[in-house]
C-alpha atoms as a PDB file:
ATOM      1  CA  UNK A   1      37.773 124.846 -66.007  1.00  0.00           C
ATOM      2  CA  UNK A   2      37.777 125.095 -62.050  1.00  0.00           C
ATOM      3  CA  UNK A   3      33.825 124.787 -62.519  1.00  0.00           C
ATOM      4  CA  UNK A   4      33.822 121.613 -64.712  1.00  0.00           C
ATOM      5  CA  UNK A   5      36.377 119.688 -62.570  1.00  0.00           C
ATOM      6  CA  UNK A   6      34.389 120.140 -59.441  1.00  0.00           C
ATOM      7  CA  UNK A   7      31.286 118.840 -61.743  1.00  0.00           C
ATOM      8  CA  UNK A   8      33.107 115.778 -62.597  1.00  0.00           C
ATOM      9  CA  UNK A   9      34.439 115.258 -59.106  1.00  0.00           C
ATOM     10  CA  UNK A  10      31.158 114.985 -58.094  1.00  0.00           C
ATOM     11  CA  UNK A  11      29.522 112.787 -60.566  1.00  0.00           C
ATOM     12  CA  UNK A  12      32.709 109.994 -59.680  1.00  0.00           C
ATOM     13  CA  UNK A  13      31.828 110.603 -55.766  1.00  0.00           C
ATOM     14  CA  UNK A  14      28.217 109.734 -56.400  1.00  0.00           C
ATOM     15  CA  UNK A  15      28.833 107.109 -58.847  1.00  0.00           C
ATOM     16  CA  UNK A  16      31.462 105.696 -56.079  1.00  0.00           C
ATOM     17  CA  UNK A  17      28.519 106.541 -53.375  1.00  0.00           C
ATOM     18  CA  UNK A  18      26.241 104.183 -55.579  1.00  0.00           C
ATOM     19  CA  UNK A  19      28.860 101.685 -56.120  1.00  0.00           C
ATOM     20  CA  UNK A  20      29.648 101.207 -52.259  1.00  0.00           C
ATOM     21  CA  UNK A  21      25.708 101.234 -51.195  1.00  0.00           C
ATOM     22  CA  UNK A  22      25.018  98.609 -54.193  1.00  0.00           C
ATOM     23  CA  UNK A  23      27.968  96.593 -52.631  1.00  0.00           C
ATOM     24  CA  UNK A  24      27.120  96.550 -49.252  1.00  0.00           C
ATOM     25  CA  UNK A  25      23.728  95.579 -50.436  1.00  0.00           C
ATOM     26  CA  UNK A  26      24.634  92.793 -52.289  1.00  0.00           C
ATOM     27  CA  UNK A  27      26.976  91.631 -48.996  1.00  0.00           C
ATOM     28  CA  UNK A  28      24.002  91.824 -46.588  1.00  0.00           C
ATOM     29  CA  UNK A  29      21.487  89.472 -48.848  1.00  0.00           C
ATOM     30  CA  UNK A  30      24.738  86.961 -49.847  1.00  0.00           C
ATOM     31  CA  UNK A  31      24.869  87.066 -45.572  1.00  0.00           C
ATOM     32  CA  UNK A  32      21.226  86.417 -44.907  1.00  0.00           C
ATOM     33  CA  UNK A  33      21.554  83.975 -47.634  1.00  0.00           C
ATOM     34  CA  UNK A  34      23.844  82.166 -46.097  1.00  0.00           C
ATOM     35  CA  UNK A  35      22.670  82.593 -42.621  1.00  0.00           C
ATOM     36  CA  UNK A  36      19.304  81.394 -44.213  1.00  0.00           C
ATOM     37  CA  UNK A  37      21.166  78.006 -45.377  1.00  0.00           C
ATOM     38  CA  UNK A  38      22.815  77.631 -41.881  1.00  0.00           C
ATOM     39  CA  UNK A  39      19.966  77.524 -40.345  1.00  0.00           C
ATOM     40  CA  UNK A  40      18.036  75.291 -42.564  1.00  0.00           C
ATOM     41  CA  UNK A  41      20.815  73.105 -42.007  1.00  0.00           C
ATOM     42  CA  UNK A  42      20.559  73.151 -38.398  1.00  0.00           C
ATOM     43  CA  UNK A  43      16.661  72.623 -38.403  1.00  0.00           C
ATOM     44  CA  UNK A  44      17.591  69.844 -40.361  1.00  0.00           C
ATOM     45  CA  UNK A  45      19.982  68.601 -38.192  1.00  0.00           C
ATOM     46  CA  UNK A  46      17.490  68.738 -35.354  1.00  0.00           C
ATOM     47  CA  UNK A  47      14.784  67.247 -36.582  1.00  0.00           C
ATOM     48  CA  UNK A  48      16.352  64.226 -37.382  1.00  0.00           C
ATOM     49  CA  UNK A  49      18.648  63.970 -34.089  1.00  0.00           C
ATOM     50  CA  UNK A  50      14.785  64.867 -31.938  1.00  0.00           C
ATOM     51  CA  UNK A  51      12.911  62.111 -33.969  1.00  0.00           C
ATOM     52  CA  UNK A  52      15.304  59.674 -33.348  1.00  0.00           C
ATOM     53  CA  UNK A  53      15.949  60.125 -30.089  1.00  0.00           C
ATOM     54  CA  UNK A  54      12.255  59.801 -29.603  1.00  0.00           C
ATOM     55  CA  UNK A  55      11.864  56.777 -30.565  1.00  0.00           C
ATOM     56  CA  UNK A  56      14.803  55.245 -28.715  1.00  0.00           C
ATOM     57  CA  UNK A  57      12.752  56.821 -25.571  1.00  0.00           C
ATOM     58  CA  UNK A  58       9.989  55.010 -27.043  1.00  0.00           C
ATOM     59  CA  UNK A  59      10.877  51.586 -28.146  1.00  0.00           C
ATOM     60  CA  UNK A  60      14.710  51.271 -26.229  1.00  0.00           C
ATOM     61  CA  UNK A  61      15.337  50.008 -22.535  1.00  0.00           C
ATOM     62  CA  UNK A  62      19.360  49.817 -21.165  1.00  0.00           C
ATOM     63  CA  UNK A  63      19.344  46.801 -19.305  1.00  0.00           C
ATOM     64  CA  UNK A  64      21.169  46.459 -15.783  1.00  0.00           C
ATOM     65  CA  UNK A  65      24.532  45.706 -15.614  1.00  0.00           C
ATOM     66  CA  UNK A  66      24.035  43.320 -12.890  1.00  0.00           C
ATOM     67  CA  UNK A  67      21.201  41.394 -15.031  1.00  0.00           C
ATOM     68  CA  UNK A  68      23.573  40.931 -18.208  1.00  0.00           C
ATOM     69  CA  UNK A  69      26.196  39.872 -16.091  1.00  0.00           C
ATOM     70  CA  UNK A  70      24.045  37.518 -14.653  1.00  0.00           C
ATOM     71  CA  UNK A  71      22.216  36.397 -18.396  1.00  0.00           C
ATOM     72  CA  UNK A  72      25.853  36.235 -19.619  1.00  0.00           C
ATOM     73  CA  UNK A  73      26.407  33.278 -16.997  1.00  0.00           C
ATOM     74  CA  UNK A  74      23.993  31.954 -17.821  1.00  0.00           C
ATOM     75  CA  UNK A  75      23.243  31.979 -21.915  1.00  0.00           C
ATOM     76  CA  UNK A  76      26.203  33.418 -23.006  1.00  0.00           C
ATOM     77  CA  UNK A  77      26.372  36.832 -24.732  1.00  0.00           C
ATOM     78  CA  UNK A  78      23.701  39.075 -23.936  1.00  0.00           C
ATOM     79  CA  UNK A  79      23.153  42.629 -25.394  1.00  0.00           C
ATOM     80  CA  UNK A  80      23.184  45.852 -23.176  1.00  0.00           C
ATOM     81  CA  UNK A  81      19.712  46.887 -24.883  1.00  0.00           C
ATOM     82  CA  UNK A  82      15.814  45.783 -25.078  1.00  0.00           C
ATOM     83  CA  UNK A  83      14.069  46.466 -27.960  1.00  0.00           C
ATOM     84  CA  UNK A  84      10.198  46.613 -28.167  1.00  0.00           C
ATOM     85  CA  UNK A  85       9.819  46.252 -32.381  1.00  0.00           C
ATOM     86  CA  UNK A  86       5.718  45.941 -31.477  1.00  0.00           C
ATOM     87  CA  UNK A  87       5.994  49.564 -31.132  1.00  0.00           C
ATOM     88  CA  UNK A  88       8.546  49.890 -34.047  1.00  0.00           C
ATOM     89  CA  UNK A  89       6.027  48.496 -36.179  1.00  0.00           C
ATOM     90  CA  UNK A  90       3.573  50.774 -34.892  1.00  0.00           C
ATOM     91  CA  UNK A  91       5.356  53.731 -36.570  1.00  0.00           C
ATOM     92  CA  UNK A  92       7.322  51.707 -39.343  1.00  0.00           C
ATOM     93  CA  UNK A  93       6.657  47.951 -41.422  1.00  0.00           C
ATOM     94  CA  UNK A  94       9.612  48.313 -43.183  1.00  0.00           C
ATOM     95  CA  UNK A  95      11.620  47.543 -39.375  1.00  0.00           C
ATOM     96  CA  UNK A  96      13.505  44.805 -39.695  1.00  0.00           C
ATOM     97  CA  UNK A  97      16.335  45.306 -36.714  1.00  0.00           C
ATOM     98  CA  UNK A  98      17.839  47.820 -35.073  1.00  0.00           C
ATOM     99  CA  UNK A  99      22.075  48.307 -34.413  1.00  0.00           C
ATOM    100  CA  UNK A 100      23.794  49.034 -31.122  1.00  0.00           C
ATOM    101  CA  UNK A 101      27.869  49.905 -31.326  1.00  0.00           C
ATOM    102  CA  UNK A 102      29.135  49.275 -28.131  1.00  0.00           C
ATOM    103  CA  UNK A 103      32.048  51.609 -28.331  1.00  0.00           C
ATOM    104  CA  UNK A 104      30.705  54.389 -30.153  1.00  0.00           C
ATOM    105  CA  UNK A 105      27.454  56.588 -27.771  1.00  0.00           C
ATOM    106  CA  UNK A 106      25.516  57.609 -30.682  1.00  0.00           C
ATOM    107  CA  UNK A 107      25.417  54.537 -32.909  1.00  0.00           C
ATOM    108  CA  UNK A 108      21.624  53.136 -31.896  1.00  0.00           C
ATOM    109  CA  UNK A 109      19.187  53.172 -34.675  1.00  0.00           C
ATOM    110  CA  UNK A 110      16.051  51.364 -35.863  1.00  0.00           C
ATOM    111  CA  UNK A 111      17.055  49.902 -39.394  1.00  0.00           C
ATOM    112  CA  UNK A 112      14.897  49.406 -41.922  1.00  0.00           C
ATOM    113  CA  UNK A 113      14.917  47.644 -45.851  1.00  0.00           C
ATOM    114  CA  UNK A 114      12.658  48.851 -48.388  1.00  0.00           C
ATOM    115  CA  UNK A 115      12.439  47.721 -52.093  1.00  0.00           C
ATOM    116  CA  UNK A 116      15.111  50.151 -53.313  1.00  0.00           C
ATOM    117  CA  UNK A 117      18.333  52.171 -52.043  1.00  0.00           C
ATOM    118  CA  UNK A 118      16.811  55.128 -52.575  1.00  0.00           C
ATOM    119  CA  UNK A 119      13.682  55.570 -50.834  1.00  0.00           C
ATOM    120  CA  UNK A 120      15.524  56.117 -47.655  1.00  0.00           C
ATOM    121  CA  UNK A 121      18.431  58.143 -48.530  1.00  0.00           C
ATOM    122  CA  UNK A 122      16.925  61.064 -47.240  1.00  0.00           C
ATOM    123  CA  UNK A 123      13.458  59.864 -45.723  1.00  0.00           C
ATOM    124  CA  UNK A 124      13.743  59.470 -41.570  1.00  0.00           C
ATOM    125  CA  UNK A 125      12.289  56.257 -39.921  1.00  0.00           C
ATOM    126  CA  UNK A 126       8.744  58.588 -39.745  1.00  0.00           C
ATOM    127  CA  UNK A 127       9.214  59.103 -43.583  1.00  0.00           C
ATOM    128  CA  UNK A 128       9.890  62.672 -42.999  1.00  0.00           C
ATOM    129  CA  UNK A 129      12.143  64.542 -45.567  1.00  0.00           C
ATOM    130  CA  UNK A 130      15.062  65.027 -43.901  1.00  0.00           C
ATOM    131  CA  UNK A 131      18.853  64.758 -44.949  1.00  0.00           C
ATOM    132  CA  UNK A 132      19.922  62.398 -42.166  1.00  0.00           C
ATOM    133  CA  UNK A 133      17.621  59.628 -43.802  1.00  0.00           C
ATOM    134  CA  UNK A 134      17.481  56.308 -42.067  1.00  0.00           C
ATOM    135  CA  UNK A 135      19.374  53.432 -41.864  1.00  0.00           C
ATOM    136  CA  UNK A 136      18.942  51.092 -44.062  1.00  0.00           C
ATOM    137  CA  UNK A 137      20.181  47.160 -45.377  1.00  0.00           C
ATOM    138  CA  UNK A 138      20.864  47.048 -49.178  1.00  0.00           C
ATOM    139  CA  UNK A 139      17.779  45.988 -51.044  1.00  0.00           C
ATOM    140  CA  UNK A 140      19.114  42.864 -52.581  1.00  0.00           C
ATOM    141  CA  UNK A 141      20.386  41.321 -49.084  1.00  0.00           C
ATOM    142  CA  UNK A 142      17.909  39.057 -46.999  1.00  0.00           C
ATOM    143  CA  UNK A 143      16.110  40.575 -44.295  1.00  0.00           C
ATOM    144  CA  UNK A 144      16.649  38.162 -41.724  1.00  0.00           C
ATOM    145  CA  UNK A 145      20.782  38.881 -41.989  1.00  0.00           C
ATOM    146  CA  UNK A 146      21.596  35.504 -43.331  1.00  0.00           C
ATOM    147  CA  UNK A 147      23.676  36.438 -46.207  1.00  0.00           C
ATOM    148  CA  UNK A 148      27.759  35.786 -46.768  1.00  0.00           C
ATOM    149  CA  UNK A 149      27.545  39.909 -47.244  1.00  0.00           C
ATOM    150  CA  UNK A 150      24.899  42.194 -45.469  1.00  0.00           C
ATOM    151  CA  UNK A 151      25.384  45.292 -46.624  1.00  0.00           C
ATOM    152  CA  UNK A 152      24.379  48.496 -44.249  1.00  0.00           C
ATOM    153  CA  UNK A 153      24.033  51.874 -45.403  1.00  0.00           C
ATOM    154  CA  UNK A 154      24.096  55.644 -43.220  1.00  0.00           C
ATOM    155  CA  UNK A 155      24.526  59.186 -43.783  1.00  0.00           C
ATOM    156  CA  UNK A 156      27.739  60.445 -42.654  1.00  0.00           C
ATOM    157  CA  UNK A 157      26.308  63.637 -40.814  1.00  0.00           C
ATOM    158  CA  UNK A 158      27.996  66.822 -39.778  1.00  0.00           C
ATOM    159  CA  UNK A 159      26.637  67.117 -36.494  1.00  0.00           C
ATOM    160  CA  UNK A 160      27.993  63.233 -36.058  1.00  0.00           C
ATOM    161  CA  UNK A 161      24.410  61.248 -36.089  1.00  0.00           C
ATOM    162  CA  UNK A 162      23.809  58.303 -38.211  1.00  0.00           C
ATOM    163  CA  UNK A 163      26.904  56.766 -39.531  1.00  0.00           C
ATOM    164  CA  UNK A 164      29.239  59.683 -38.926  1.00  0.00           C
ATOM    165  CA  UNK A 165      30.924  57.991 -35.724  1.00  0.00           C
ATOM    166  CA  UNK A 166      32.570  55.157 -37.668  1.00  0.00           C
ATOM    167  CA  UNK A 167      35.323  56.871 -38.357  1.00  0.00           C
ATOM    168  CA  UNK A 168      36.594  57.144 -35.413  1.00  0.00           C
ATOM    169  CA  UNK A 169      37.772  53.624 -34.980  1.00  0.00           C
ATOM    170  CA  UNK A 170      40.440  54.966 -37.195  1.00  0.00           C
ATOM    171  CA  UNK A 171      41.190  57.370 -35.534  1.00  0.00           C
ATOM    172  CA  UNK A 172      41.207  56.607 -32.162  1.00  0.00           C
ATOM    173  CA  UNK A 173      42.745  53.082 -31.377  1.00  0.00           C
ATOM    174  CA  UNK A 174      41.116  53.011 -27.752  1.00  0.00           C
ATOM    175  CA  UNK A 175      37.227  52.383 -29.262  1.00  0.00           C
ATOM    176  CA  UNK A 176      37.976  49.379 -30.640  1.00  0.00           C
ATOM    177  CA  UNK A 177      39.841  47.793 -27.344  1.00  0.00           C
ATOM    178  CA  UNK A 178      36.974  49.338 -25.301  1.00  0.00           C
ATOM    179  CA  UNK A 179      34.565  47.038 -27.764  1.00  0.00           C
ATOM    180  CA  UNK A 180      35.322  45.397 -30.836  1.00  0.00           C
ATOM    181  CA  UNK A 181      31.506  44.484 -31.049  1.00  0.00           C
ATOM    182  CA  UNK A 182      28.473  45.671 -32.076  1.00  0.00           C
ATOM    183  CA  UNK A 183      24.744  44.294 -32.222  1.00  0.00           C
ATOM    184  CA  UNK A 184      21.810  43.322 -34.694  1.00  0.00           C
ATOM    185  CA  UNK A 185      18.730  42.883 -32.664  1.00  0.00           C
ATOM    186  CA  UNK A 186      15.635  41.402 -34.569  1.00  0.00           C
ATOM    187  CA  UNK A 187      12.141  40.191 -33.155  1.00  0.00           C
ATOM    188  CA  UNK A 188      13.334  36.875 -33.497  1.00  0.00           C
ATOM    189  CA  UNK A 189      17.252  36.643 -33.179  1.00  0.00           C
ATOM    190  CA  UNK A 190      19.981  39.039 -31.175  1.00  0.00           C
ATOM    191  CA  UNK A 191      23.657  38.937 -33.301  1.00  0.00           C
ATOM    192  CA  UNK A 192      26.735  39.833 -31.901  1.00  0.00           C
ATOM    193  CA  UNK A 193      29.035  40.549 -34.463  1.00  0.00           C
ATOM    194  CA  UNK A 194      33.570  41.423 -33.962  1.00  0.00           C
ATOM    195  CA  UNK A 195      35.042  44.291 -35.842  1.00  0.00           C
ATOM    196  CA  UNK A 196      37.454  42.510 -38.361  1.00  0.00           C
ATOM    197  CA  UNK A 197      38.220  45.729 -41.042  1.00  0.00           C
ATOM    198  CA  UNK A 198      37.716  49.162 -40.793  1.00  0.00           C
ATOM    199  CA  UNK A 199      38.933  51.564 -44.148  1.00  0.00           C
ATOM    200  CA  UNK A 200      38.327  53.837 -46.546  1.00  0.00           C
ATOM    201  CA  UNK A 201      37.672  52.077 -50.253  1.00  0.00           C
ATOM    202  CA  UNK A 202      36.269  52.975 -53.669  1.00  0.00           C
ATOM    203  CA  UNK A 203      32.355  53.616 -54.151  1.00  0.00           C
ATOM    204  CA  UNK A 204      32.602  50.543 -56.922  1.00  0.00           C
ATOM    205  CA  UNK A 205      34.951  48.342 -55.068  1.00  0.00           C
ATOM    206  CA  UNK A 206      34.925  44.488 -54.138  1.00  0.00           C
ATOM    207  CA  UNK A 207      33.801  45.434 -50.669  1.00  0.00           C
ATOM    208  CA  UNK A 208      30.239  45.799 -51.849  1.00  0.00           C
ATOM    209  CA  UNK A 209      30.156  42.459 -53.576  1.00  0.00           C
ATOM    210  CA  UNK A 210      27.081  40.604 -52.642  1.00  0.00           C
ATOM    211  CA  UNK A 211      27.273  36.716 -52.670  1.00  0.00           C
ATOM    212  CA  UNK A 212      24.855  33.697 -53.718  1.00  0.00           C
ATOM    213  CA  UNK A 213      26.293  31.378 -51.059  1.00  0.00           C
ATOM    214  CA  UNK A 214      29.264  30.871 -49.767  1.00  0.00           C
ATOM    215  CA  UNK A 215      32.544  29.478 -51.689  1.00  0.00           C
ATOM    216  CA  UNK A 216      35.781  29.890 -52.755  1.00  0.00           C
ATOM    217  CA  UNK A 217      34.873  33.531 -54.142  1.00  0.00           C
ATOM    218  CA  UNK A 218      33.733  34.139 -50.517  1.00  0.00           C
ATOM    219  CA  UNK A 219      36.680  33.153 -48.810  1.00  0.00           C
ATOM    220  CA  UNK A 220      38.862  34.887 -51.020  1.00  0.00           C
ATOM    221  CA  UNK A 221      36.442  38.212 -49.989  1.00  0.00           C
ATOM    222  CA  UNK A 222      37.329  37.319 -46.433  1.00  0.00           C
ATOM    223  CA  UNK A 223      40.716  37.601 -46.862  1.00  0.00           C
ATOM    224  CA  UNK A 224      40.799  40.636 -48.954  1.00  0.00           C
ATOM    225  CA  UNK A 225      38.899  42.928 -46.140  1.00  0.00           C
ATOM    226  CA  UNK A 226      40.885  41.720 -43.447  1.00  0.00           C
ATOM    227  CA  UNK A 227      44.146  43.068 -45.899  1.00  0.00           C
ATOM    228  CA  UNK A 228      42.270  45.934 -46.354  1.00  0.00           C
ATOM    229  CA  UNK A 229      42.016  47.096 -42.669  1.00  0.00           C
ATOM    230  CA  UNK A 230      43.473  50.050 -41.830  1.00  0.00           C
ATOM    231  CA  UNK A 231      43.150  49.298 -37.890  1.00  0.00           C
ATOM    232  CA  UNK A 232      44.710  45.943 -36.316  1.00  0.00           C
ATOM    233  CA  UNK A 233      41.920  43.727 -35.478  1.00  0.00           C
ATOM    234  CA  UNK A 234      42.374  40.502 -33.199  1.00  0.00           C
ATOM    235  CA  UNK A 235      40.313  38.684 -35.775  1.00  0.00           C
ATOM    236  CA  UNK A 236      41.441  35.328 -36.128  1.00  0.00           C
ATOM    237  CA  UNK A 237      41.001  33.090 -39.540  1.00  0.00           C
ATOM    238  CA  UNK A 238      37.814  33.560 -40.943  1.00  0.00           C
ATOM    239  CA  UNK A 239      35.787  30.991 -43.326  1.00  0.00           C
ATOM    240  CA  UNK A 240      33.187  30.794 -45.463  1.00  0.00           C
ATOM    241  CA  UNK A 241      31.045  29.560 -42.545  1.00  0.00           C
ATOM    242  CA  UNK A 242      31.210  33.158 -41.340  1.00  0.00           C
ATOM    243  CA  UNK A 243      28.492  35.409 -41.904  1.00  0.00           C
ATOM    244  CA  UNK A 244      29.765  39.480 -42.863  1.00  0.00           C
ATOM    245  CA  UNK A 245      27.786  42.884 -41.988  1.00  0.00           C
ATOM    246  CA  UNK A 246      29.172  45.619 -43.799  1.00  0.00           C
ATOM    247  CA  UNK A 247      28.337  49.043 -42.086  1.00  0.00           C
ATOM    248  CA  UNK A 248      29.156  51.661 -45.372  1.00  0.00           C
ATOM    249  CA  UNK A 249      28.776  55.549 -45.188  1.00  0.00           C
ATOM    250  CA  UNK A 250      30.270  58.246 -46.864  1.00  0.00           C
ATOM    251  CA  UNK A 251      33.428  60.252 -46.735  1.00  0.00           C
ATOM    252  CA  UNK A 252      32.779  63.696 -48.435  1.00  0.00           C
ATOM    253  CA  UNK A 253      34.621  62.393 -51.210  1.00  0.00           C
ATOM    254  CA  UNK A 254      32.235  61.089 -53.735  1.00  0.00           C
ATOM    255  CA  UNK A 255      34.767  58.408 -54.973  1.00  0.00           C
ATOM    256  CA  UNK A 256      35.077  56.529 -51.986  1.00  0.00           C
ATOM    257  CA  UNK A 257      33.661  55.246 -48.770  1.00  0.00           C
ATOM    258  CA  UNK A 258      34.371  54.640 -45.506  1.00  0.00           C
ATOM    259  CA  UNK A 259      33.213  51.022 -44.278  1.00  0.00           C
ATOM    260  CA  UNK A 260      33.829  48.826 -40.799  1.00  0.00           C
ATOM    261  CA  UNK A 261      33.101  45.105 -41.022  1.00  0.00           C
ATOM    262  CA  UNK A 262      32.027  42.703 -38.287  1.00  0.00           C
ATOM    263  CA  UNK A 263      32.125  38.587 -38.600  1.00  0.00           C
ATOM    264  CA  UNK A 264      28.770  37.433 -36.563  1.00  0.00           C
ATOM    265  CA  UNK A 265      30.349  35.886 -33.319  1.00  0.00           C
ATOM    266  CA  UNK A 266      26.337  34.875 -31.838  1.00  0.00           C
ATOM    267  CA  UNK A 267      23.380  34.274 -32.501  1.00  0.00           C
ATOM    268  CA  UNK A 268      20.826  33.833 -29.579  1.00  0.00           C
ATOM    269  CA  UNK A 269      17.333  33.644 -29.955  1.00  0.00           C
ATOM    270  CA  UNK A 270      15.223  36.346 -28.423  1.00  0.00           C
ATOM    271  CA  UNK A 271      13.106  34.855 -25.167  1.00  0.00           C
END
């Protein structure tokens, strides 16, 4: 009896031997695994922040201070950047502006509009796969920004490029009285446009409602989104003279989106 128990003691410890090794096995590769994804993540990540901030090396120069207080005197509302779109081109034909936030650092982006809403989703401004995409007007708008309702999409990324920032002009009440503005420059035209709504809403809701001209249905739009705010703007009474750019990224929640708004304020023609 003493002989057989001591048999089938150990069997169990080599069975529990086996059991513990094929464990600890199966916790290093789900570990690599993940440490594999991490890193593809981060290479992602890095890609797209390096090739973008190439090309704002390339085709972006911050003007003086002095010199926009100066242009300001004279022509009115100037904006804090130059952009060179000859050398845009160069790299991209689908460029058709690029957008400055004043009050957010990391908002300053070529944007492009193809003949879809998909083909940039996860293609950069190089059209190199890559989850950060580029950012991009809706398909069906105008290219030249004329619309009641320009709609602007970007990824809301993890490591806060692209869209990501937006969100903190809910968060933080200071951006917005730092700068309730941000710019669309073009080859031909610079707009200045002023924050008027900033909120989370559905993925199917009015917000995204795209307009043949303007009209009653339009001004009833403008005074939905300005209910709809979830920060308090100093926009005053808008009309369906205004002209609406609708800045849209994601939330992690596929339901909804988060979305800031801006009336254009200017228009100046570039010299």
């Amino acid at each position: 009896m003493g002989r057989q128990n001591t048999g089938r003691s150990r069997k169990k410890k080599k069975k529990g031997d086996f059991l513990l090794t094929l464990a600890l096995i199966v916790a290093i590769a789900v570990f690599c695994f993940a440490a594999y994804n991490l890193f593809h993540i981060y290479s992602e990540y890095k890609k797209g922040t390096d090739e973008y901030n190439e090309i704002e090396q390339m085709a972006v120069t911050e003007r003086e201070p002095e010199l926009v207080d100066m242009e300001q005197a004279d022509a009115g509302p100037v904006p804090p950047i130059n952009v060179d779109f000859d050398t845009l081109r160069g790299i991209n034909s689908d460029v058709i502006g690029w957008i400055y936030v004043e009050a957010l650092d990391n908002i300053n982006y070529p944007v492009v509009q193809a003949e879809d809403n998909e083909t940039y989703l996860h293609m950069t401004y190089e059209k190199n796969y890559n989850f950060a995409g580029t950012i991009f007007v809706d398909y069906e708008n105008s290219s030249d920004f004329s619309d009641c309702n320009t709609l602007i999409y970007g990824h809301n990324m993890k490591n806060g490029s692209m869209f990501a920032s937006l969100k903190k002009f809910t968060q933080d009440e200071e951006l917005y009285k730092k700068s309730k503005y941000f710019w669309i420059l073009t080859p031909e035209m610079n707009y200045r446009y002023e924050i008027v709504s900033a909120y989370v809403t559905g993925v199917n809701s009015d917000t995204y409602t795209l307009f043949k001209g303007p009209g009653d249905e339009f001004q009833q739009y403008l005074n939905n989104i300005k209910g709809y705010s979830e920060i308090q703007t100093e926009a005053g009474e808008m009309t369906i003279k205004d002209k609406i750019v609708t800045l849209s990224t994601c939330t992690g929640n596929d339901a909804t989106r988060f979305v800031v708004q801006g009336k254009q304020v200017n228009a100046v023609p570039v010299k």
